[in-house]
Protein backbone atom coordinates (compact mmCIF):
# COMPACT_ATOMS: atom_id res chain seq x y z
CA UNK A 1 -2.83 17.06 -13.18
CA UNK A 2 -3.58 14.70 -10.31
CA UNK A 3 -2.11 11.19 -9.36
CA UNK A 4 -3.59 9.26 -6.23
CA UNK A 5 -2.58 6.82 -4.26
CA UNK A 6 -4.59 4.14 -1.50
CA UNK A 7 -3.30 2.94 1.36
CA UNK A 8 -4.55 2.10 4.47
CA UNK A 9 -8.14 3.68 3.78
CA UNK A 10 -6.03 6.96 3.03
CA UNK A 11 -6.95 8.38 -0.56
CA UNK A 12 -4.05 10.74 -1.27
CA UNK A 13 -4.58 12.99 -4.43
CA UNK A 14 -1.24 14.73 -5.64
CA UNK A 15 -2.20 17.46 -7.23
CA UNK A 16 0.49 19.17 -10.02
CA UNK A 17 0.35 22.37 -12.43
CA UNK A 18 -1.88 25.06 -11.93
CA UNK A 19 -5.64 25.14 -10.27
CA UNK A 20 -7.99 27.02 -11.98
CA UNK A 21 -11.24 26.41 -13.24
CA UNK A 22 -11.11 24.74 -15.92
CA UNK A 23 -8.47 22.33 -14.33
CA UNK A 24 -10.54 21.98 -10.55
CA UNK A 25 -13.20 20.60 -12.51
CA UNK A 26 -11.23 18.30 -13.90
CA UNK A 27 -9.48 17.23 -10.46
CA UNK A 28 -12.77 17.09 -8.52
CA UNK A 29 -13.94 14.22 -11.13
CA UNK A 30 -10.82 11.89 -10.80
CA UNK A 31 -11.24 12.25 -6.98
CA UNK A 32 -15.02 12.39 -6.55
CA UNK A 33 -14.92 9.28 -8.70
CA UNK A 34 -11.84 7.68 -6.16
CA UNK A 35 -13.61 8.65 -3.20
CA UNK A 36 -17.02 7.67 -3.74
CA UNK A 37 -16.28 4.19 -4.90
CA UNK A 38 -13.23 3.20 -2.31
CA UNK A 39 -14.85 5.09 0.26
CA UNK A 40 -11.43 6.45 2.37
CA UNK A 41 -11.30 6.96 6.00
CA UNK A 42 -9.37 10.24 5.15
CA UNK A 43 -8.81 11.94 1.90
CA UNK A 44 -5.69 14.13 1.81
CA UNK A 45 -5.20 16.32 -0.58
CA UNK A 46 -1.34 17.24 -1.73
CA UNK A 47 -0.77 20.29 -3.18
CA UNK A 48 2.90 20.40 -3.23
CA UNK A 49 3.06 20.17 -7.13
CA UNK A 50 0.84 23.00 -7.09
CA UNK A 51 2.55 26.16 -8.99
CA UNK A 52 -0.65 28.34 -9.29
CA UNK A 53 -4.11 28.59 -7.73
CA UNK A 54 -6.68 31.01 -7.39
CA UNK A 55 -10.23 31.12 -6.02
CA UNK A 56 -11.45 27.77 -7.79
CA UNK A 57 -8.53 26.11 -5.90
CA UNK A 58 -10.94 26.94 -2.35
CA UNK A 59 -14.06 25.92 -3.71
CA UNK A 60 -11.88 22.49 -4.66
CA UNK A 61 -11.21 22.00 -0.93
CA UNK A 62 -14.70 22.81 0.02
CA UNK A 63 -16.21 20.73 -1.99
CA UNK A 64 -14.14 17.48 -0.96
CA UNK A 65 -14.63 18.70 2.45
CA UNK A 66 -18.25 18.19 2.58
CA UNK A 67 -18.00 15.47 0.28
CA UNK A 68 -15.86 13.38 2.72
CA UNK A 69 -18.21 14.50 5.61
CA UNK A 70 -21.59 12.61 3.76
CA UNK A 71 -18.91 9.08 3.37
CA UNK A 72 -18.29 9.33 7.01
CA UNK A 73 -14.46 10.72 6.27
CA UNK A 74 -12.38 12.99 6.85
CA UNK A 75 -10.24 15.61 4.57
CA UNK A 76 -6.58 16.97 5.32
CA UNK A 77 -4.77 19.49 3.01
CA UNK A 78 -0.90 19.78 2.95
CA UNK A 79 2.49 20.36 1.20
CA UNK A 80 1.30 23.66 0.46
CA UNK A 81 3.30 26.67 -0.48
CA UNK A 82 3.00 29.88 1.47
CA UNK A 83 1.06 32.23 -1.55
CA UNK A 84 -1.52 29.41 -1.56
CA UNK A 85 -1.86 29.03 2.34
CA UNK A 86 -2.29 32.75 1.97
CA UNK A 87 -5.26 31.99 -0.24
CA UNK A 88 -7.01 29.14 1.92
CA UNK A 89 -6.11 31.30 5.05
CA UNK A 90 -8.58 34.55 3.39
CA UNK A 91 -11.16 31.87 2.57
CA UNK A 92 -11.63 30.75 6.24
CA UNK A 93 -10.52 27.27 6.06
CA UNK A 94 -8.08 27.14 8.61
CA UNK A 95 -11.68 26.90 10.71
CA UNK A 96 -12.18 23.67 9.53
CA UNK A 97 -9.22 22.13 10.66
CA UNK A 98 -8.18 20.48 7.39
CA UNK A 99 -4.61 22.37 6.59
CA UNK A 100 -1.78 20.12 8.07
C-alpha cells in the first residue's frame, strides 16, 4: 500500500494499489506516524503506483497538506497519472501549489 523512504529531511511516501477509503485511512496512519516523529522538511507524496483513486484520494492530500504546514514543512505530489490529475485538478489543489 505505501513504502517510504528518508533522505535528506525528504519523507517520500510511494503510494501503490488503489485509494479509497478504506485504504487512505490506512496510508494517512503510516505517514502521519513518519511525519510527525522525523519531522521532514518536505513530504512528497508518489502516486505513480497508484491504479485507482477517487474522492478519499483528495481529502488524503489535504490532510498531509495542512499537516506538513503545523511541522513547519512542506508537501509536493507527483508521478501522477492523467485520470487522477483530473481528479486533484476538480478539487482545487493545483491552488496550493503542491502537484509537481
Amino acid at each position: 500500500m505505501v513504502e517510504t523512504d528518508y533522505k535528506n529531511n525528504v519523507l517520500t511516501a510511494y503510494i501503490k494499489g488503489e485509494i479509497d477509503h478504506d485504504s487512505a485511512a490506512k496510508i494517512r496512519v503510516s505517514v502521519d506516524g513518519m511525519a510527525q516523529s522525523l519531522k521532514p522538511r518536505l513530504l512528497c507524496l508518489d502516486f505513480g503506483g497508484v491504479s485507482f483513486m477517487d474522492s478519499s484520494g483528495v481529502g488524503l492530500v489535504m490532510g498531509r497538506y495542512r499537516q506538513m504546514k503545523l511541522l513547519g514543512g512542506a508537501l509536493r505530489v507527483s508521478n501522477y497519472s492523467d485520470s487522477v490529475y483530473r481528479i486533484f485538478a476538480m478539487s482545487g489543489l493545483e491552488g496550493l501549489g503542491v502537484l509537481g
